[in-house]
Protein backbone atom coordinates (compact mmCIF):
# COMPACT_ATOMS: atom_id res chain seq x y z
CA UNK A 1 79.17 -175.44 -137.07
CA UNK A 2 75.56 -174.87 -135.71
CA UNK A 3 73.72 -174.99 -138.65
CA UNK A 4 75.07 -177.86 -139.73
CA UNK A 5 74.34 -179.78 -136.36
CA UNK A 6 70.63 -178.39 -137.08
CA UNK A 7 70.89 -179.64 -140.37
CA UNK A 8 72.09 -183.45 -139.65
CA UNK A 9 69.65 -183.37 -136.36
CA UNK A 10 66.92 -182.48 -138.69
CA UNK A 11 67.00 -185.23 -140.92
CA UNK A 12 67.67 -187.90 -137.49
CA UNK A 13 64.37 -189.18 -137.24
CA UNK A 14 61.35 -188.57 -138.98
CA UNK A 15 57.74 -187.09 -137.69
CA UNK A 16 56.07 -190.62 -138.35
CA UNK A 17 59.06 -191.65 -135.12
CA UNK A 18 60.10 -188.55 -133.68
CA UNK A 19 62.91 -189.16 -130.78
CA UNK A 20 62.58 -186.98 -127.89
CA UNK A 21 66.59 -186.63 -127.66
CA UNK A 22 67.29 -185.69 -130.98
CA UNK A 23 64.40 -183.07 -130.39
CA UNK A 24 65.52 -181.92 -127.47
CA UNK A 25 69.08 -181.95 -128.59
CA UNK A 26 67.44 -179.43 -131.84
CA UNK A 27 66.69 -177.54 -129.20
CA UNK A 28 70.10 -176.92 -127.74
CA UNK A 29 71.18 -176.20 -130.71
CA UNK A 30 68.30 -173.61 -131.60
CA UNK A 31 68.52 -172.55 -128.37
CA UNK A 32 72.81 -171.55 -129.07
CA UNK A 33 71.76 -169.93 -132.78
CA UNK A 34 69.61 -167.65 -130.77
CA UNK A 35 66.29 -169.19 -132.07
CA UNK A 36 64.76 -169.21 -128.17
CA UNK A 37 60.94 -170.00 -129.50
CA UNK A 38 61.90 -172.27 -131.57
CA UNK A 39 63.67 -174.20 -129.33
CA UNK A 40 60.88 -174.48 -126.97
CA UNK A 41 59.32 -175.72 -129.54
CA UNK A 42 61.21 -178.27 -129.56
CA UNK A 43 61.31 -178.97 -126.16
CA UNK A 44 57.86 -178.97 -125.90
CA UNK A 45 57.32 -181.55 -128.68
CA UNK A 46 59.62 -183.46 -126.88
CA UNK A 47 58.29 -183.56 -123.83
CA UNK A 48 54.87 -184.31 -125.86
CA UNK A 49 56.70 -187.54 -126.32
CA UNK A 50 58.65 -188.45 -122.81
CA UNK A 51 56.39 -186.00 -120.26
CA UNK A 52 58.14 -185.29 -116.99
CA UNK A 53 62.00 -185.49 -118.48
CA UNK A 54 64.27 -183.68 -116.00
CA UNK A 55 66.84 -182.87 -118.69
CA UNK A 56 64.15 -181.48 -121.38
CA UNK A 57 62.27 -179.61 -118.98
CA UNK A 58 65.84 -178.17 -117.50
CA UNK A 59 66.72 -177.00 -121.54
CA UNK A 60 63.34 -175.31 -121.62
CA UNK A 61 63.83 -173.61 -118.36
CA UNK A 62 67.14 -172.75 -119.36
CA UNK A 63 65.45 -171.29 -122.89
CA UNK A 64 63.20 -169.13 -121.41
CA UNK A 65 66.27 -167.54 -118.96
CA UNK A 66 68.35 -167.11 -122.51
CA UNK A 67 64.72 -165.59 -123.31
CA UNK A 68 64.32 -163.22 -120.48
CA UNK A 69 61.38 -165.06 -119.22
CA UNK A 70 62.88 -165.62 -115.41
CA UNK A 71 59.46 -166.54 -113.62
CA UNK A 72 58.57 -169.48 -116.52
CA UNK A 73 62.25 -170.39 -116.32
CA UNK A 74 62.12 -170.84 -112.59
CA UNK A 75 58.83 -172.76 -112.87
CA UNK A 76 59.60 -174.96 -115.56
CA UNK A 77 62.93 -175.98 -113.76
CA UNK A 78 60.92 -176.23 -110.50
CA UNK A 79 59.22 -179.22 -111.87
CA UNK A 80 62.55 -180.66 -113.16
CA UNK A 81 64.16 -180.10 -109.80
CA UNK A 82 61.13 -182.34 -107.84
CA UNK A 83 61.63 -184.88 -110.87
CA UNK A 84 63.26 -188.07 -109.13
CA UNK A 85 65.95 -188.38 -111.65
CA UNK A 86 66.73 -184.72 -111.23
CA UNK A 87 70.57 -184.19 -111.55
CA UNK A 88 73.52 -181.99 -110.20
CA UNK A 89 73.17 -180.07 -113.61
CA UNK A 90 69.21 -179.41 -113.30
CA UNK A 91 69.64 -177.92 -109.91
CA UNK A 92 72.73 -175.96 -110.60
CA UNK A 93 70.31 -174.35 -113.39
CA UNK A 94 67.78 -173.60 -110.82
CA UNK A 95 69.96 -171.94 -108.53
CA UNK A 96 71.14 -170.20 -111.43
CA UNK A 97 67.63 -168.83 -112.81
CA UNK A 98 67.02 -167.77 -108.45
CA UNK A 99 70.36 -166.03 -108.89
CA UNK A 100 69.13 -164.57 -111.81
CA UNK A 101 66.10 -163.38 -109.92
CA UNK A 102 67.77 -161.80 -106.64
CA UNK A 103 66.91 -165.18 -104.98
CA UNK A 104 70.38 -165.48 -103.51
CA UNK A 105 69.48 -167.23 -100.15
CA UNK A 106 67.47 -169.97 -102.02
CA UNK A 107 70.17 -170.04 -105.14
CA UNK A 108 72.56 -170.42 -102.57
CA UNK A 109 70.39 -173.67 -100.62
CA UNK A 110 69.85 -175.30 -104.08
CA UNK A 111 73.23 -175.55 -104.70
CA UNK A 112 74.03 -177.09 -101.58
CA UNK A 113 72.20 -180.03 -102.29
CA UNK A 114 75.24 -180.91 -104.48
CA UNK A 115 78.12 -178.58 -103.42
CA UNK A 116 80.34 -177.45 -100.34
CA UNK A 117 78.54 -174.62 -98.49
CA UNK A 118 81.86 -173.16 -99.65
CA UNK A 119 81.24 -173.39 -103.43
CA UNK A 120 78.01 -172.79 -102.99
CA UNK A 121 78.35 -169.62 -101.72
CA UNK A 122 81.14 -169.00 -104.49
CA UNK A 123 78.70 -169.87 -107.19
CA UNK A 124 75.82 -167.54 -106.05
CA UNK A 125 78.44 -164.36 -105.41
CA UNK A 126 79.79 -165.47 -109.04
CA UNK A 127 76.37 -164.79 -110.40
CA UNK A 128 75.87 -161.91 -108.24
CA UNK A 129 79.05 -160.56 -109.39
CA UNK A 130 77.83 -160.87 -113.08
CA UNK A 131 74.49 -159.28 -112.62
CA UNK A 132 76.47 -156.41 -110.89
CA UNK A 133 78.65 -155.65 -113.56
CA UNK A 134 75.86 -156.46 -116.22
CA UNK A 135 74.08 -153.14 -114.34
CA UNK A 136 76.91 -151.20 -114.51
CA UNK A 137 77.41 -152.09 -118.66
CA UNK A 138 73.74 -151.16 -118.98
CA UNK A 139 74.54 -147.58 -117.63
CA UNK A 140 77.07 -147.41 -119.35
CA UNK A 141 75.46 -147.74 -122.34
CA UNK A 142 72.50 -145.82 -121.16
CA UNK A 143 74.63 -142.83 -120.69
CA UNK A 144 76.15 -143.11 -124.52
CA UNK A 145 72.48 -143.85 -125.66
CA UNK A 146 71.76 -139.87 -124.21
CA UNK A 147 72.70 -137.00 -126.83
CA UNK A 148 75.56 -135.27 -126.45
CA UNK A 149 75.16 -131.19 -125.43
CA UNK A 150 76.57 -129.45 -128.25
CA UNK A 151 78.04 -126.22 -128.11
CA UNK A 152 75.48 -123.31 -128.81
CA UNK A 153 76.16 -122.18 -132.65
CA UNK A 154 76.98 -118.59 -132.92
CA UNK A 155 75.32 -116.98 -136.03
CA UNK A 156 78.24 -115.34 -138.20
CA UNK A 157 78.74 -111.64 -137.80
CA UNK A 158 79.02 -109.48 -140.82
CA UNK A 159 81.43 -106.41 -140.09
């Protein structure tokens, strides 16, 4: 029921009093509908209004990884992550988007700020696992993209 979240958030606060959390929370919901630039729209308005917010810049990082833009994501969450109210949830994303990236080693440190060295580890190879099997889908689909060799036509013979 997306669009109807969208809908209700839309009409939550007006632009003479926009609210930063409804906007950013119009951005989640973009961002799940697919709607990536207009959810950093969103995000962006709302950090027009509360610059600096840990848990709007981490929703526009995360946008721009939904967006395949990995080096914005990973900058935009940087400045999240060295936000003092940074959470468990805005470095997890971080780790995620250096994951994302290759960046196991420092995917791997970022989550140990909040986890086991165990889980850590776990969380990175589950990502690393994903990418791995995301490559293999892509030549998979590579392979059924290629046309097929058909068998040469033989022109009829007349007796």
């Amino acid at each position: 029921r997306l669009p109807e979240a969208a809908d209700i958030l839309a009409r939550s606060h007006t632009p003479e009093r926009p609210n930063w959390s409804i906007l950013s929370a119009q951005g989640s919901v973009a961002d799940q509908l697919g709607n990536h630039e207009q959810a950093q729209g969103f995000y962006n308005t709302a950090l027009k209004i509360n610059p600096g917010e840990p848990s709007i810049l981490s929703n526009l990082g995360l946008s721009y990884a939904m967006s395949k833009q990995l080096a914005l994501a990973e900058s935009t969450l940087a400045q999240a992550v060295n936000h003092p109210r940074a959470d468990m949830r805005v470095r997890q994303n971080m780790a995620m988007v250096l994951a994302l990236q290759g960046k196991f080693t420092e995917a791997e440190d970022m989550s140990r700020r909040d986890l086991s060295p165990m889980d850590a580890a776990a969380n990175v190879a589950s990502i690393r696992s994903m990418i791995a099997q995301s490559n293999t889908w892509r030549d998979i689909q590579k392979l059924d993209a290629k046309p097929k060799a058909s068998a040469p036509h033989k022109m009829p013979t007349r007796s």
